[in-house]
N, C-alpha and C. Protein backbone atom coordinates (compact mmCIF):
# COMPACT_ATOMS: atom_id res chain seq x y z
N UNK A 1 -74.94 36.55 -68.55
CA UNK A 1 -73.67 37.09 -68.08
C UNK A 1 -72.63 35.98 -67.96
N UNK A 2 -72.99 34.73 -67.99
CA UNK A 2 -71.88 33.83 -68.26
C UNK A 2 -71.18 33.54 -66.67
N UNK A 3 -71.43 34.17 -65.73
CA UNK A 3 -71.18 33.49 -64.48
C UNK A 3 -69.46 34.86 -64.29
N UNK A 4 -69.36 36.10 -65.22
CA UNK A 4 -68.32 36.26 -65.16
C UNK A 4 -68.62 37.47 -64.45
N UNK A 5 -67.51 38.39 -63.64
CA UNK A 5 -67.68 38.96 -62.49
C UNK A 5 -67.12 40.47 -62.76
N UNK A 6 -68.13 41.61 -62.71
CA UNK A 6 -67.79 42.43 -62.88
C UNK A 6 -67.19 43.04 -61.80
N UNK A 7 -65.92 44.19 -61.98
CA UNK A 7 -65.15 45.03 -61.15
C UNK A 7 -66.07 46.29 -60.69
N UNK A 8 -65.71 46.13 -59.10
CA UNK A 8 -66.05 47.37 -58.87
C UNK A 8 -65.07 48.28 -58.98
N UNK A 9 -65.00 49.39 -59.73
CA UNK A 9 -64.34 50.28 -59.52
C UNK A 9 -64.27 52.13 -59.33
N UNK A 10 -63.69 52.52 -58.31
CA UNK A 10 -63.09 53.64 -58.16
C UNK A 10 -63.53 53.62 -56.53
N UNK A 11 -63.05 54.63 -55.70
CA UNK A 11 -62.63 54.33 -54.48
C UNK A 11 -63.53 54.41 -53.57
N UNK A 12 -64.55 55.40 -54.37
CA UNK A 12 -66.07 55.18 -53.07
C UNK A 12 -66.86 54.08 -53.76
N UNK A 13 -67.11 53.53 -54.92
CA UNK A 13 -67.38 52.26 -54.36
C UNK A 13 -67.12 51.18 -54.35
N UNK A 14 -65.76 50.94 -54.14
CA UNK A 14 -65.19 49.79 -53.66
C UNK A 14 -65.28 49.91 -51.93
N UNK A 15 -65.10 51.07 -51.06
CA UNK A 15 -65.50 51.43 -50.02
C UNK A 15 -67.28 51.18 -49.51
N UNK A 16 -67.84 51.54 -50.20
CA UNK A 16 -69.73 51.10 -50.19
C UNK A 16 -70.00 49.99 -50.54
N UNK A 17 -69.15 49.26 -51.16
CA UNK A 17 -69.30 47.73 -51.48
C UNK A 17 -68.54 46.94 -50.46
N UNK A 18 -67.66 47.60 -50.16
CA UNK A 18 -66.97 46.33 -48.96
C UNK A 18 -67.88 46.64 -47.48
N UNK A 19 -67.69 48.09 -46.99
CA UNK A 19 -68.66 48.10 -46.08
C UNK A 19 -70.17 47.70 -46.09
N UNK A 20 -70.83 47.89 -47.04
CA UNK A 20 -71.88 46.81 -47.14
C UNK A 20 -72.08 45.54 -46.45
N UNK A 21 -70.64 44.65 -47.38
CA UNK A 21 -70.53 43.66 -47.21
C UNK A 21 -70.29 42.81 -46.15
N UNK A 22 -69.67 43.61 -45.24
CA UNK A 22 -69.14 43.90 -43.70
C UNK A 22 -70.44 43.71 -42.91
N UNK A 23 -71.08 44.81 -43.56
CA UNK A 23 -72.80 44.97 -42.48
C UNK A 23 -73.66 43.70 -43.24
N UNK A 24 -73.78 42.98 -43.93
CA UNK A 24 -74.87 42.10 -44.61
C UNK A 24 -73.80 41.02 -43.55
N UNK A 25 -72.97 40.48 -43.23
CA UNK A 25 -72.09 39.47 -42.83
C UNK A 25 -72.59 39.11 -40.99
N UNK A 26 -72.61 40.13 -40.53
CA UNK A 26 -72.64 40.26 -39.23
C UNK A 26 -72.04 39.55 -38.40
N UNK A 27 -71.68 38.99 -37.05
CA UNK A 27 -70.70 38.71 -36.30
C UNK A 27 -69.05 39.66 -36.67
N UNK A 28 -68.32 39.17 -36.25
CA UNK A 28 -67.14 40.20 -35.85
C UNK A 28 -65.93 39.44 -36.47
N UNK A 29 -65.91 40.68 -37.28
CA UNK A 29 -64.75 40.37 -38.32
C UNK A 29 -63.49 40.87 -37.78
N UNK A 30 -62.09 40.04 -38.08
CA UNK A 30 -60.45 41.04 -37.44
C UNK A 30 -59.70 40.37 -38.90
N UNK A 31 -58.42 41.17 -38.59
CA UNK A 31 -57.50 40.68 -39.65
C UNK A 31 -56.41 40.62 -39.07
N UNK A 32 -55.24 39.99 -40.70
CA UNK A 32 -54.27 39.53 -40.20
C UNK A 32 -53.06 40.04 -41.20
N UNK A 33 -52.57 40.91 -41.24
CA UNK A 33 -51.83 41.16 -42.39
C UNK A 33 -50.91 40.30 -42.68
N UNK A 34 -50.88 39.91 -43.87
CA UNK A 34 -50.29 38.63 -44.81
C UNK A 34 -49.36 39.59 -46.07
N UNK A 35 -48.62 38.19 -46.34
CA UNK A 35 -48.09 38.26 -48.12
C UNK A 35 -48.79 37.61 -49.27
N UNK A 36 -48.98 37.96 -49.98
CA UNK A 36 -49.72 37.29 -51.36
C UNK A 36 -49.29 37.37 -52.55
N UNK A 37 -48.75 36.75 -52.92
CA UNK A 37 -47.90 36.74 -53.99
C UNK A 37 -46.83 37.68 -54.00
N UNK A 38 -46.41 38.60 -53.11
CA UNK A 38 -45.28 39.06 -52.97
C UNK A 38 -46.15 40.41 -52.37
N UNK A 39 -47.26 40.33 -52.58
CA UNK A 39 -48.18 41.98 -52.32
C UNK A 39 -48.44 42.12 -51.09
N UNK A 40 -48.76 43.50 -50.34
CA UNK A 40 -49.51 43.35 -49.04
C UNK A 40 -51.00 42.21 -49.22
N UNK A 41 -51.30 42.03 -48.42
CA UNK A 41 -52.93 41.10 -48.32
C UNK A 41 -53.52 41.16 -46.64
N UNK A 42 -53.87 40.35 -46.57
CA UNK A 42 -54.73 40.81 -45.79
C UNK A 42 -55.37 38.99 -45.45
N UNK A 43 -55.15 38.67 -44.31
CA UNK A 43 -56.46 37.55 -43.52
C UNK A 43 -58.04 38.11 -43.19
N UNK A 44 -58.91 38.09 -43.94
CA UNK A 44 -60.02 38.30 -42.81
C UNK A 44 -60.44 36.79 -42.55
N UNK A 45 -61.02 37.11 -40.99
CA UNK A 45 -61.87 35.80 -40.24
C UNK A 45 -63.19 37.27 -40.29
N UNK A 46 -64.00 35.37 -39.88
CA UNK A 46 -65.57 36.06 -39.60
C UNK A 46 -65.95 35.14 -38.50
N UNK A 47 -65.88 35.61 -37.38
CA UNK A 47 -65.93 34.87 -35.93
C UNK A 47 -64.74 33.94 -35.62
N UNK A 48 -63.64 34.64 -36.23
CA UNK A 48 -62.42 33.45 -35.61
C UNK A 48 -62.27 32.53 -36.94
N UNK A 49 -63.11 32.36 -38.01
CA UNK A 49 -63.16 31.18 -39.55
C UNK A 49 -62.76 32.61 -40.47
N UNK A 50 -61.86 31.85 -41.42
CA UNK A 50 -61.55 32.67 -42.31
C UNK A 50 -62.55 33.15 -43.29
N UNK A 51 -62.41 34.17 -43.46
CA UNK A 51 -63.75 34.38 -44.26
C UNK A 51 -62.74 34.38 -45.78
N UNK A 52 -61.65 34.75 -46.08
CA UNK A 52 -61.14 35.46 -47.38
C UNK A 52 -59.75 36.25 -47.18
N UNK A 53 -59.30 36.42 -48.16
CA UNK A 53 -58.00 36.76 -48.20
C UNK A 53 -57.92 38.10 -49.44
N UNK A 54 -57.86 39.27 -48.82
CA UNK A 54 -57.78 40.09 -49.24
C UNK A 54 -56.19 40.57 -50.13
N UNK A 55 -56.12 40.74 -51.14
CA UNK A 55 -54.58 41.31 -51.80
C UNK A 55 -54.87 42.40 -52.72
N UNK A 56 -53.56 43.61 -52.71
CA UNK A 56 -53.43 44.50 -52.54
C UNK A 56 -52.34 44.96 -53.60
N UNK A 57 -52.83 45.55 -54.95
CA UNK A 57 -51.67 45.89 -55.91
C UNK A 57 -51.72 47.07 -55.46
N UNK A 58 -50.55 47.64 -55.57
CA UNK A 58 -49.82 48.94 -55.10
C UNK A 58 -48.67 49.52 -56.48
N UNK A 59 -49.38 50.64 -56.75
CA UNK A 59 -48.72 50.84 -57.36
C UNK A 59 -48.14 52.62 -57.39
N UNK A 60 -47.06 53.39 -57.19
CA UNK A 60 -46.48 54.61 -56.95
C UNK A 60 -47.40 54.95 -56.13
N UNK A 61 -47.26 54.23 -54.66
CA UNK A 61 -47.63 54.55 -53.28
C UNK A 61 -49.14 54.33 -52.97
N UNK A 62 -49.85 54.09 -54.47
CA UNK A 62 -51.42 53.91 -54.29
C UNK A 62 -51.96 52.71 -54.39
N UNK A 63 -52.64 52.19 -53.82
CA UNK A 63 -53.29 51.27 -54.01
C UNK A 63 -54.78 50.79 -54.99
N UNK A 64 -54.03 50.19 -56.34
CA UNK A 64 -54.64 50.34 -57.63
C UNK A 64 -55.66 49.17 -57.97
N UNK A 65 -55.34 48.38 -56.95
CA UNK A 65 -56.61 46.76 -56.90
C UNK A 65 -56.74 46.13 -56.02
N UNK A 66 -57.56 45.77 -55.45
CA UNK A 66 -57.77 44.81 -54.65
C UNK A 66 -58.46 43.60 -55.26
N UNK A 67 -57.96 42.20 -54.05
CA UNK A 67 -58.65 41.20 -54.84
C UNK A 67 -58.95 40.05 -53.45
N UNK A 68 -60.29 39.78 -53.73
CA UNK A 68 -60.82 39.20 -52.80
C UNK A 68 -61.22 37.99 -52.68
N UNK A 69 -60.57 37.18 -52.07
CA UNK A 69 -61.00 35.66 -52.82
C UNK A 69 -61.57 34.82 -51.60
N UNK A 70 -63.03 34.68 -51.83
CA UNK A 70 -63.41 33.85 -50.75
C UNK A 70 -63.58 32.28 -50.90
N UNK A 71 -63.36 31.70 -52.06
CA UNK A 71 -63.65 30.48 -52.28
C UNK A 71 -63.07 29.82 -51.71
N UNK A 72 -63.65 28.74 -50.85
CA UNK A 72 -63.07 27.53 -49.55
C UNK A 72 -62.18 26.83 -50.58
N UNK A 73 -62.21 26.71 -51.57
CA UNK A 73 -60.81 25.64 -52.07
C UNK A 73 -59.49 26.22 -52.14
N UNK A 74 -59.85 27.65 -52.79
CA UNK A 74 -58.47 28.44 -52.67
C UNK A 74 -57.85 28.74 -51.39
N UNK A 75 -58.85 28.73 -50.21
CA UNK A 75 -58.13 29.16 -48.99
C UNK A 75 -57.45 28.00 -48.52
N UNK A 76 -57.49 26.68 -48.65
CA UNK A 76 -56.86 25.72 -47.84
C UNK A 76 -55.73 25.52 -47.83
N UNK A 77 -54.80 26.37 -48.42
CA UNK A 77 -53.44 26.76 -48.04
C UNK A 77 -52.83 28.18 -46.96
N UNK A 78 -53.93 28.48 -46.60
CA UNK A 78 -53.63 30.52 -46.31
C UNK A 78 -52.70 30.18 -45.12
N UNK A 79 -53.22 29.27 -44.32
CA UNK A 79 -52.88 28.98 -42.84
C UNK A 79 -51.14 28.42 -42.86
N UNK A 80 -51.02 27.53 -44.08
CA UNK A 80 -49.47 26.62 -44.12
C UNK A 80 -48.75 27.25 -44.67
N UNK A 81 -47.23 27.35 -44.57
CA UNK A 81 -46.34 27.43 -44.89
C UNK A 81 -46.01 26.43 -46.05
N UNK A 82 -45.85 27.50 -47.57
CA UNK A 82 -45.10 26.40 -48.28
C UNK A 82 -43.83 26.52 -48.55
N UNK A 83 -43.04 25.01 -48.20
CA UNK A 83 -41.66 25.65 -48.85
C UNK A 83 -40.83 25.86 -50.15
N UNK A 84 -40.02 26.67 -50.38
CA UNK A 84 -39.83 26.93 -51.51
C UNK A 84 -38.54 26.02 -51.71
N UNK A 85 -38.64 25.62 -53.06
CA UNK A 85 -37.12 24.53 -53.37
C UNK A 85 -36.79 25.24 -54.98
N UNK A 86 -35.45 25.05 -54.68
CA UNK A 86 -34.89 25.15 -56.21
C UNK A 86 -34.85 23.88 -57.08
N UNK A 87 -34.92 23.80 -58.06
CA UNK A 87 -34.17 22.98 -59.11
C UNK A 87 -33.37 23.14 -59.97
């Protein structure tokens, strides 16, 4: 399979796959609603540590993808403010 990552899709089980994932995790997860690239997203922690950053394509009122990124290198910006400059 090449290390490449198949989609879950359609809405019960992306729902049975995240709740799963929720129950295999244990301790106590909260969130934080964020921006992500301009999209709704989402902070989750897992005991207060970020677990992942949830984002949210929306498209004619529905919500058509989610994307879940838990990798510790990508998160080490979630927390800072970057600023934006023109040139």
């Amino acid at each position: 399979m090449n290390g490449d990552v198949l989609p879950v899709v359609g809405a019960d089980k992306v729902l049975r796959y995240m709740a799963g994932s929720i129950d295999k995790a244990g301790g106590t997860f909260s969130r934080e609603p964020t921006t992500v690239n301009g999209n709704p997203g989402l902070i989750l922690r897992l005991g207060g540590v970020i677990d992942g950053v949830l984002a949210f394509t929306v498209e004619n009122a529905r919500v058509t993808a989610l994307y879940y990124v838990r990798n510790p290198e990508k998160l080490t910006r979630v927390e800072s403010e970057t600023p934006l400059t023109s040139r």
